[in-house]
PDB file of N, CA and C in Angstrom:
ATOM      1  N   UNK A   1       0.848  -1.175   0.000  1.00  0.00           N
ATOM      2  CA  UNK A   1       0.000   0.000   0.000  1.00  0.00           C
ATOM      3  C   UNK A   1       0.894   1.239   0.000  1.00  0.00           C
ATOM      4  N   UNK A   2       0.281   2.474  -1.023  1.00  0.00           N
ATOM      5  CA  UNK A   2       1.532   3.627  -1.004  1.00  0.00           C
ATOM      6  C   UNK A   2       1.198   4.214   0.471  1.00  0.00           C
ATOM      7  N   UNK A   3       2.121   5.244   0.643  1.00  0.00           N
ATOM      8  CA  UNK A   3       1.778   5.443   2.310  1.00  0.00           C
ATOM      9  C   UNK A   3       2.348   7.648   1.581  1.00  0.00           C
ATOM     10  N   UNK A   4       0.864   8.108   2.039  1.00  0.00           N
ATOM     11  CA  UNK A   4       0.755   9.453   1.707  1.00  0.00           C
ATOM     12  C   UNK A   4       0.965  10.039   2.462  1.00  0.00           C
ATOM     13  N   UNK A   5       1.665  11.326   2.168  1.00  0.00           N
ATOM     14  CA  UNK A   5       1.912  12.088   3.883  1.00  0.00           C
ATOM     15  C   UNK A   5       1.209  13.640   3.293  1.00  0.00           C
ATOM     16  N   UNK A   6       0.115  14.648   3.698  1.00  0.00           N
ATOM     17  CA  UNK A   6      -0.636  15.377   3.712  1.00  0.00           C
ATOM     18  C   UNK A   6      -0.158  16.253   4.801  1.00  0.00           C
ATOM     19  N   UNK A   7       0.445  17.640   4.276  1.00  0.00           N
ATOM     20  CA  UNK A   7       1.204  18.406   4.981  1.00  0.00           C
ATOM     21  C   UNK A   7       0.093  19.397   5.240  1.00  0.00           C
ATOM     22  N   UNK A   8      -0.797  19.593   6.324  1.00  0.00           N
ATOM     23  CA  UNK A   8      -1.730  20.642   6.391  1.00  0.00           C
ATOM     24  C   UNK A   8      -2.919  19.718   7.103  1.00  0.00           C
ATOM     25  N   UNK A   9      -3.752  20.443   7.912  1.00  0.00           N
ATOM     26  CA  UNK A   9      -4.802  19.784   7.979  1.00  0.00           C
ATOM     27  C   UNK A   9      -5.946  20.476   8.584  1.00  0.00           C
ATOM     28  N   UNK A  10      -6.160  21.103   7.455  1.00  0.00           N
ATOM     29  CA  UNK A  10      -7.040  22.232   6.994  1.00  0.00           C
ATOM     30  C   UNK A  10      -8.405  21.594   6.137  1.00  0.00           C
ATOM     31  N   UNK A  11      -9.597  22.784   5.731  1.00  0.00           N
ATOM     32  CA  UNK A  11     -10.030  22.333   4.821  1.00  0.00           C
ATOM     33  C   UNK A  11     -10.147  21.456   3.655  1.00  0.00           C
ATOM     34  N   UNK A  12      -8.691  22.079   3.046  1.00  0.00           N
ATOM     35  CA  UNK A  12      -7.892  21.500   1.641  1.00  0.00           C
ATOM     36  C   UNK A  12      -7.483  19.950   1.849  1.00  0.00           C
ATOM     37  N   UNK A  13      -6.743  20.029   2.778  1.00  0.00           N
ATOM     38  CA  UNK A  13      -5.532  18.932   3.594  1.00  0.00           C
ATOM     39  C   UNK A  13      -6.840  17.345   3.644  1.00  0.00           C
ATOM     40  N   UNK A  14      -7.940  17.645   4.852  1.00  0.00           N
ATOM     41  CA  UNK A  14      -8.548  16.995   5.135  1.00  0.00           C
ATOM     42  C   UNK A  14      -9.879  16.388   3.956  1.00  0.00           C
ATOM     43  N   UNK A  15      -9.719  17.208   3.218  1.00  0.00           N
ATOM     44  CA  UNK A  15     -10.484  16.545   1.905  1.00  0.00           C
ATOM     45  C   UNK A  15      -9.628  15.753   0.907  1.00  0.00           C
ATOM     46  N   UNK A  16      -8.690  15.940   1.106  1.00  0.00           N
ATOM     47  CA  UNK A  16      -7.330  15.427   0.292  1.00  0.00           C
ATOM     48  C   UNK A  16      -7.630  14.145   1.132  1.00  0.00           C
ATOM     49  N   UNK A  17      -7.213  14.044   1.968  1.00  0.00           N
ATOM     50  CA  UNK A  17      -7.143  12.712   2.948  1.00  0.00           C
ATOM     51  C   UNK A  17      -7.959  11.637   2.883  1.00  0.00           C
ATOM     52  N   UNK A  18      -9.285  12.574   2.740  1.00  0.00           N
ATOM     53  CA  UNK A  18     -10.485  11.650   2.666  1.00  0.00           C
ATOM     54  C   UNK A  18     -11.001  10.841   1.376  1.00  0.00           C
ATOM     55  N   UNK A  19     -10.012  11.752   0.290  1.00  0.00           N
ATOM     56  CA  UNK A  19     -10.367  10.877  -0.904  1.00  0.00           C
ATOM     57  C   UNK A  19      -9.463   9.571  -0.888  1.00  0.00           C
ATOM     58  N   UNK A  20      -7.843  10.307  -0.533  1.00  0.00           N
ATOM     59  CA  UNK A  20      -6.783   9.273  -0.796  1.00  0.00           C
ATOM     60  C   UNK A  20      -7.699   8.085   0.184  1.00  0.00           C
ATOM     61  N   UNK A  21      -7.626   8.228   1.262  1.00  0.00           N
ATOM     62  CA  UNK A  21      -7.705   7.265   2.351  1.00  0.00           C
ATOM     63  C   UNK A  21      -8.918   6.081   1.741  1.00  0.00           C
ATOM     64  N   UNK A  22     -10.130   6.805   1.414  1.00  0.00           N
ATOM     65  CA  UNK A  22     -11.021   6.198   0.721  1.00  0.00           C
ATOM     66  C   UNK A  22     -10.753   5.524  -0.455  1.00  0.00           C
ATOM     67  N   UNK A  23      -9.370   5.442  -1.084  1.00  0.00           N
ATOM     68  CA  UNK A  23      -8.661   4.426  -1.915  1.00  0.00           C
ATOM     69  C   UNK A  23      -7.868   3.467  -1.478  1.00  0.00           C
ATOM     70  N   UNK A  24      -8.128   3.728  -0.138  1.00  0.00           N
ATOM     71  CA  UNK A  24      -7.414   2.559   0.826  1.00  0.00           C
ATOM     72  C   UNK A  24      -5.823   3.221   0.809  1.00  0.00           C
ATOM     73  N   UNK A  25      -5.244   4.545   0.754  1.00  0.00           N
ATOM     74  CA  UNK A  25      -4.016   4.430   0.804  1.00  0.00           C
ATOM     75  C   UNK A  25      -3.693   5.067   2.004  1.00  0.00           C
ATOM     76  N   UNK A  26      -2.751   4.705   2.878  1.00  0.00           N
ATOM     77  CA  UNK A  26      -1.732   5.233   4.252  1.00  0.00           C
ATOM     78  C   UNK A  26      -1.942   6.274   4.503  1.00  0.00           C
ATOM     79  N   UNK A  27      -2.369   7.206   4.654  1.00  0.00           N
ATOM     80  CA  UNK A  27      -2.656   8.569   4.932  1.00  0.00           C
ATOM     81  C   UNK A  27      -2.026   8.984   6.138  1.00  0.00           C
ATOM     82  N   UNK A  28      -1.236   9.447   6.225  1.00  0.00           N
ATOM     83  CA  UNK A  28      -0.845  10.704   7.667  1.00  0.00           C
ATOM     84  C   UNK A  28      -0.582  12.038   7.366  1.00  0.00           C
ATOM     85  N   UNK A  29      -1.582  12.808   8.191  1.00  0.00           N
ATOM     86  CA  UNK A  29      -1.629  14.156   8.067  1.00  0.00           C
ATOM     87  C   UNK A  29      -1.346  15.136   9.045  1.00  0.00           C
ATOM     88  N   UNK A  30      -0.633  16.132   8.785  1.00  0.00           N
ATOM     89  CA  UNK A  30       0.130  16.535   9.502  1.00  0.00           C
ATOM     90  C   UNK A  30      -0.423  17.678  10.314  1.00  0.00           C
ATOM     91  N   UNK A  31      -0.634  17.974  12.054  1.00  0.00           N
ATOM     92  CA  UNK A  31      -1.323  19.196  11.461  1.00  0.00           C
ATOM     93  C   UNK A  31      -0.523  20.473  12.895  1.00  0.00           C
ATOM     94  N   UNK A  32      -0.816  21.279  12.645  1.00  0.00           N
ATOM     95  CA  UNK A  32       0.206  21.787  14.160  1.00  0.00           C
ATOM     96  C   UNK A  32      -1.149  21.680  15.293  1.00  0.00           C
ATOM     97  N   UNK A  33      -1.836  21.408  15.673  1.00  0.00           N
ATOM     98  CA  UNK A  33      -3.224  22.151  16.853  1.00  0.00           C
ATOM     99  C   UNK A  33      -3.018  20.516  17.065  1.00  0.00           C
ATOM    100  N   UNK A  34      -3.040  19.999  18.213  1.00  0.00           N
ATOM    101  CA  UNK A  34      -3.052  18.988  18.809  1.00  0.00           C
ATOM    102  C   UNK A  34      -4.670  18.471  19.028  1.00  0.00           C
ATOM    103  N   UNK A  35      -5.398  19.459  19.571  1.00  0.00           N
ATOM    104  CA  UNK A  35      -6.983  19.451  19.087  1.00  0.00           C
ATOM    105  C   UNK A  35      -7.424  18.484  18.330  1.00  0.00           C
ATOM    106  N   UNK A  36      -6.449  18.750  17.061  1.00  0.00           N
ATOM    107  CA  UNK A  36      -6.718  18.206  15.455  1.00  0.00           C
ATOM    108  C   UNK A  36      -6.502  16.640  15.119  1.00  0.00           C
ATOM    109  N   UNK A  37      -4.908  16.682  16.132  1.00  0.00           N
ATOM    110  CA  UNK A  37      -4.978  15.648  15.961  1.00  0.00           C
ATOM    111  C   UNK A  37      -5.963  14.659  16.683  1.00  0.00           C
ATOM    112  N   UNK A  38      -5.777  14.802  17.578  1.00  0.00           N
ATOM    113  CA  UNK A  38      -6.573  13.703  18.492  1.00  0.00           C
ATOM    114  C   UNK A  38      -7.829  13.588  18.230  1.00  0.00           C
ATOM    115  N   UNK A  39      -8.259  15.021  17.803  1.00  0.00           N
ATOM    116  CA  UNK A  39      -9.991  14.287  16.660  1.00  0.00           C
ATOM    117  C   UNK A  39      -9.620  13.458  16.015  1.00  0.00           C
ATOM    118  N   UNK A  40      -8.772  13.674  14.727  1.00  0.00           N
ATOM    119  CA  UNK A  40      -8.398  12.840  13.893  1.00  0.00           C
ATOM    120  C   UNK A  40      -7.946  11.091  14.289  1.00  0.00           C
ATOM    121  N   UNK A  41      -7.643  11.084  15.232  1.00  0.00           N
ATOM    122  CA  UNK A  41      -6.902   9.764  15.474  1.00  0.00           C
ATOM    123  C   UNK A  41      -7.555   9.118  16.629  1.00  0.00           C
ATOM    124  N   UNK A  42      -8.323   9.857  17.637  1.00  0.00           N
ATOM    125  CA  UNK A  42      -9.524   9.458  18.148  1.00  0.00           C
ATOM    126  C   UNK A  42     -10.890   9.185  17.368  1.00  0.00           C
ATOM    127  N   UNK A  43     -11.100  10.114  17.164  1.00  0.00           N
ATOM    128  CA  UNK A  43     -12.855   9.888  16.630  1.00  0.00           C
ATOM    129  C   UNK A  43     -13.074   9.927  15.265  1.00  0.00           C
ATOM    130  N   UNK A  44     -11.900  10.430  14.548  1.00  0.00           N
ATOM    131  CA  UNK A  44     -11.995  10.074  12.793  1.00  0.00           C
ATOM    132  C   UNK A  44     -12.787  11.354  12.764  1.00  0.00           C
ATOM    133  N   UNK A  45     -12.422  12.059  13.122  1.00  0.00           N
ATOM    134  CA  UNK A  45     -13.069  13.887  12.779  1.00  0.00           C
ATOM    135  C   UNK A  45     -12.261  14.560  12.827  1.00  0.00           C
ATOM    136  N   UNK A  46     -12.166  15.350  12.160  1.00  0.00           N
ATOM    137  CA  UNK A  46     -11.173  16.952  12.289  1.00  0.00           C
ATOM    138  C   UNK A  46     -12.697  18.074  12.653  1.00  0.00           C
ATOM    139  N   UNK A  47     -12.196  18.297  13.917  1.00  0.00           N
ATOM    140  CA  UNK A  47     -12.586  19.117  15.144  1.00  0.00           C
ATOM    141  C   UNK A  47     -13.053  20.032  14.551  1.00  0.00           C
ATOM    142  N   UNK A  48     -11.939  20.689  14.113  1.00  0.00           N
ATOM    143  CA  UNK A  48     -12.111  22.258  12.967  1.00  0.00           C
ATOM    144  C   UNK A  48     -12.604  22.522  11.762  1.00  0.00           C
ATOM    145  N   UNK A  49     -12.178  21.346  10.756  1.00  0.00           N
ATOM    146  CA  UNK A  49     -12.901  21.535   9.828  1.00  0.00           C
ATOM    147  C   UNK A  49     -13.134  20.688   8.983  1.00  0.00           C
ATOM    148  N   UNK A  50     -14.622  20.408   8.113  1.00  0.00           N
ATOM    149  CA  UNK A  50     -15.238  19.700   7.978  1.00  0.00           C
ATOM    150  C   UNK A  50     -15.640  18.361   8.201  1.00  0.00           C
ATOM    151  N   UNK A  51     -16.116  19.551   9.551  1.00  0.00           N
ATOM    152  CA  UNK A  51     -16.735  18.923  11.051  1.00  0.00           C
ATOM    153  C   UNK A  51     -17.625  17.064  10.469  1.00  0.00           C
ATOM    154  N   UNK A  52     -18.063  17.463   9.545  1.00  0.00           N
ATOM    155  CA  UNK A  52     -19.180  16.518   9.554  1.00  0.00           C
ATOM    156  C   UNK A  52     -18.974  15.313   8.592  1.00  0.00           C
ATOM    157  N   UNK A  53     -17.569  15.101   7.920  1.00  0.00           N
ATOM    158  CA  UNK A  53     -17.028  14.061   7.698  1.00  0.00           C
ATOM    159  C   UNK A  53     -16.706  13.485   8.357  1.00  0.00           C
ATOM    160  N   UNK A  54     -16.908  12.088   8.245  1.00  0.00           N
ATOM    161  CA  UNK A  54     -16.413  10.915   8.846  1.00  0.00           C
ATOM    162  C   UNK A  54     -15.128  10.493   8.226  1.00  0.00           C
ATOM    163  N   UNK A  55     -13.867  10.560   8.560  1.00  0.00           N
ATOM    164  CA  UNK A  55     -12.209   9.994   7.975  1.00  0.00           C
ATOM    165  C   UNK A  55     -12.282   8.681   7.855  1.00  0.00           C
ATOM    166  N   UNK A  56     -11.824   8.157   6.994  1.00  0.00           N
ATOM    167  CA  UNK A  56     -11.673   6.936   6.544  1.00  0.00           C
ATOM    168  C   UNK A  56     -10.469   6.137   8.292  1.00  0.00           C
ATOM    169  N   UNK A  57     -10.174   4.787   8.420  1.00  0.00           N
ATOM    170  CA  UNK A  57      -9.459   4.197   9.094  1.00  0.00           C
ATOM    171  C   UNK A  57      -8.087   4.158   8.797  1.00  0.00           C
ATOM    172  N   UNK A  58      -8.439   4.442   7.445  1.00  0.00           N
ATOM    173  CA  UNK A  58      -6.450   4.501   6.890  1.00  0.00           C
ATOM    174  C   UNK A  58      -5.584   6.211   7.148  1.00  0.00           C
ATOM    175  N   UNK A  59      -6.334   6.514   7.622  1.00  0.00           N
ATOM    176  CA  UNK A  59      -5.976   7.983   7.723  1.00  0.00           C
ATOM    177  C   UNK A  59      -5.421   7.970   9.373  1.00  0.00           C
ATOM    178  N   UNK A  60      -4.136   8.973   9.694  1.00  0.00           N
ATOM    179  CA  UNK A  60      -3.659   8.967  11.141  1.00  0.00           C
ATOM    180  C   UNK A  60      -3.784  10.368  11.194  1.00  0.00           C
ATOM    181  N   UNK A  61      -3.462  10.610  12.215  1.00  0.00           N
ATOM    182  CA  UNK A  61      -2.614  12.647  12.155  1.00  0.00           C
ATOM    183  C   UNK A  61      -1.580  12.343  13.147  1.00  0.00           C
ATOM    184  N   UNK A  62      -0.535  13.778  12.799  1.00  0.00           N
ATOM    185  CA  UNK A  62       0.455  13.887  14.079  1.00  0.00           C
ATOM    186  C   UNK A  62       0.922  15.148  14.023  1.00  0.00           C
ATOM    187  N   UNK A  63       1.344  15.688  15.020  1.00  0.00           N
ATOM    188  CA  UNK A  63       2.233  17.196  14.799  1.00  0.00           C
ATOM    189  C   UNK A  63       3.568  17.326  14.858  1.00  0.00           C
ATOM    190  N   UNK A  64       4.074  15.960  14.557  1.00  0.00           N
ATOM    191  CA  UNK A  64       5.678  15.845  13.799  1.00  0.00           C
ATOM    192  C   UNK A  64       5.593  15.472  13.025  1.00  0.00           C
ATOM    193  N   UNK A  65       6.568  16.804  11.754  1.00  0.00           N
ATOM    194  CA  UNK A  65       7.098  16.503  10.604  1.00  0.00           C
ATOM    195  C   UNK A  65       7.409  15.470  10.353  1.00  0.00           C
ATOM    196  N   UNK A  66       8.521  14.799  11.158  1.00  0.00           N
ATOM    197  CA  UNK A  66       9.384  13.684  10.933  1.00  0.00           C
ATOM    198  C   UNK A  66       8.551  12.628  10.941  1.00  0.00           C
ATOM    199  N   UNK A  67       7.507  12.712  11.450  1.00  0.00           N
ATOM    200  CA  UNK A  67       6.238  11.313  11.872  1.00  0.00           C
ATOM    201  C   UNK A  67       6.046  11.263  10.520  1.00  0.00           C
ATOM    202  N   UNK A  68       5.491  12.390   9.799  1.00  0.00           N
ATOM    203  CA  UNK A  68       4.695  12.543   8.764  1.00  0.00           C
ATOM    204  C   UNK A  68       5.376  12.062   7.729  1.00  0.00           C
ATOM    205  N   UNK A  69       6.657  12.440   7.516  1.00  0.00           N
ATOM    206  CA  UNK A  69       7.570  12.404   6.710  1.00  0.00           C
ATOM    207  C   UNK A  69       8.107  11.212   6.309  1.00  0.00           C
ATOM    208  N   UNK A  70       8.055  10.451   7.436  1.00  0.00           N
ATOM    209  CA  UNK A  70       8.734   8.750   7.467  1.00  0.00           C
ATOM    210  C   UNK A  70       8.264   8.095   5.976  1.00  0.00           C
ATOM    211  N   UNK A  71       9.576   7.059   5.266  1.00  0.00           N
ATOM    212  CA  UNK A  71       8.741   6.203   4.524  1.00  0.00           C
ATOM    213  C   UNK A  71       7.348   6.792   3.806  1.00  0.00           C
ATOM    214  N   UNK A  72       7.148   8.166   3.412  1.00  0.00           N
ATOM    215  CA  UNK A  72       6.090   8.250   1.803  1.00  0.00           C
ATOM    216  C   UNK A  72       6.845   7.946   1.234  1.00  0.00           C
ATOM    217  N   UNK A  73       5.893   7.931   0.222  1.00  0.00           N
ATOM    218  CA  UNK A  73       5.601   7.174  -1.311  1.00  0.00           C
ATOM    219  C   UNK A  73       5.610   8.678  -1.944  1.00  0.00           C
ATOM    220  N   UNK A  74       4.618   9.866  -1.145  1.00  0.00           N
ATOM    221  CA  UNK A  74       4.319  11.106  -1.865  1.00  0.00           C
ATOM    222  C   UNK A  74       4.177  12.079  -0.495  1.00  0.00           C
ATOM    223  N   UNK A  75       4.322  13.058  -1.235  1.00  0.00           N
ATOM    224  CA  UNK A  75       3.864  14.127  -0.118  1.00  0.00           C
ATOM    225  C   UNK A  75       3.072  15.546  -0.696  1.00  0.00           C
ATOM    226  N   UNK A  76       2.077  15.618  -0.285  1.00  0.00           N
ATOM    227  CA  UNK A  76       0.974  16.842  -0.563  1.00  0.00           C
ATOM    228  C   UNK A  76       0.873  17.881   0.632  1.00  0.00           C
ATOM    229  N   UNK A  77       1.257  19.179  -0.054  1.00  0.00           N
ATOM    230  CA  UNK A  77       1.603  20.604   0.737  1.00  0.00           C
ATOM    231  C   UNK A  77      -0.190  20.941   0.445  1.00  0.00           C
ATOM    232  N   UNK A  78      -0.089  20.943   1.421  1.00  0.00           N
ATOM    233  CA  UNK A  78      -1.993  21.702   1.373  1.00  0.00           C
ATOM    234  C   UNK A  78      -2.223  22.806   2.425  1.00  0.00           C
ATOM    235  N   UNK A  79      -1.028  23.150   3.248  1.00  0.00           N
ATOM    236  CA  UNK A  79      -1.024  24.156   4.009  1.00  0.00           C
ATOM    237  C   UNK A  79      -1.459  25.835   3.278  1.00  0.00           C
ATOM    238  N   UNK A  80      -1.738  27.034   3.992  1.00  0.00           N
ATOM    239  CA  UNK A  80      -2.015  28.138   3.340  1.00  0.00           C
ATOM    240  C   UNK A  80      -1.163  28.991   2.791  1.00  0.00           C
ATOM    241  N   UNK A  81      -1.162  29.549   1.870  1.00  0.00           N
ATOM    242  CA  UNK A  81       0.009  30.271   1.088  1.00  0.00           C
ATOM    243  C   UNK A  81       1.331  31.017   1.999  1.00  0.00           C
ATOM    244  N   UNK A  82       0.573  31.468   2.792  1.00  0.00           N
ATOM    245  CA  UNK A  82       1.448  32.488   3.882  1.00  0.00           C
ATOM    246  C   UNK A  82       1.959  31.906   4.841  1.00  0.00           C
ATOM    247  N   UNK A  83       2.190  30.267   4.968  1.00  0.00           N
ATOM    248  CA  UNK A  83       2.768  29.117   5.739  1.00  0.00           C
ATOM    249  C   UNK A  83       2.937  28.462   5.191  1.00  0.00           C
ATOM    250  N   UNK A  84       3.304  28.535   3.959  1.00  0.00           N
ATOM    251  CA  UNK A  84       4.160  27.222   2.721  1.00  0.00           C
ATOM    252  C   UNK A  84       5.498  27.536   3.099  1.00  0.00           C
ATOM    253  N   UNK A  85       6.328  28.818   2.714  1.00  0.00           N
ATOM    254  CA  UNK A  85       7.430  28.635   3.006  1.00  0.00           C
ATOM    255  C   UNK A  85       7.901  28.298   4.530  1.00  0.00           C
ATOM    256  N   UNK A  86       7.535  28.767   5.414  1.00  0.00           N
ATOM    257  CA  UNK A  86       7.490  28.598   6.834  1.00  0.00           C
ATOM    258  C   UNK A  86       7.742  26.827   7.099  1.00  0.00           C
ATOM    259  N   UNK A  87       6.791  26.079   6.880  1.00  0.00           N
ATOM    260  CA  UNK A  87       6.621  24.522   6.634  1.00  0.00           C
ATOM    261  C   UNK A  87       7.431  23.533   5.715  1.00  0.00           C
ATOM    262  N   UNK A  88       7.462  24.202   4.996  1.00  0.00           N
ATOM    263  CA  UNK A  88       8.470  23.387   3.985  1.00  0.00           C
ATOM    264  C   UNK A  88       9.805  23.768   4.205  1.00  0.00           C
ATOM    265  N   UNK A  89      10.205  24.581   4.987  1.00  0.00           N
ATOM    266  CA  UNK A  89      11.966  25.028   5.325  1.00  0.00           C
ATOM    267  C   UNK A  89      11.840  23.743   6.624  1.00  0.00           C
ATOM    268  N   UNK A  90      10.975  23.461   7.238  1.00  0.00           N
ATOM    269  CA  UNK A  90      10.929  22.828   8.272  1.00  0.00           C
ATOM    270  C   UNK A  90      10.978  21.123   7.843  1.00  0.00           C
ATOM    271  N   UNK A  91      10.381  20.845   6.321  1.00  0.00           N
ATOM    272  CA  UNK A  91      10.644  19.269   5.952  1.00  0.00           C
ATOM    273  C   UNK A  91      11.912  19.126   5.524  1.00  0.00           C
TER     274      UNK A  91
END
């Protein structure tokens, strides 16, 4: 299975996730709000936003890069314009 790493986990980020994941592929998404994650990896919700999806099981979150980063296959920047460079000096 490819194993996707989803840099953001935002609007953008978390719809990204939900398609990949829903193809059955590895999903970990990255997100900074700890909030986020633990919806995500507890209850298969992102807290913040779009509340009312249900996340697939193949999908994780974490708020280390390096977590995120491990072993992809690919990696998708879905963070907001004015925190791309900020984030990506950091992978």
């Amino acid at each position: 299975m490819k194993r996707i790493s989803i840099i953001g986990a935002g609007s953008f980020g978390t719809a990204i996730a939900v398609v990949l994941g829903g193809k059955k592929y590895s999903v970990t998404i990255w997100a900074r709000e700890e909030e986020i994650v633990k919806g995500i990896n507890t209850n298969k919700i992102n807290p913040s936003y779009l509340t009312d999806v249900k996340l697939p099981d193949s999908i994780e979150a974490t708020r280390s890069l390096e977590v995120a980063l491990k072993d992809s296959d690919m990696v998708v920047f879905a963070t907001p314009s004015h925190a791309f460079r900020e984030v990506a000096r950091k992978c």
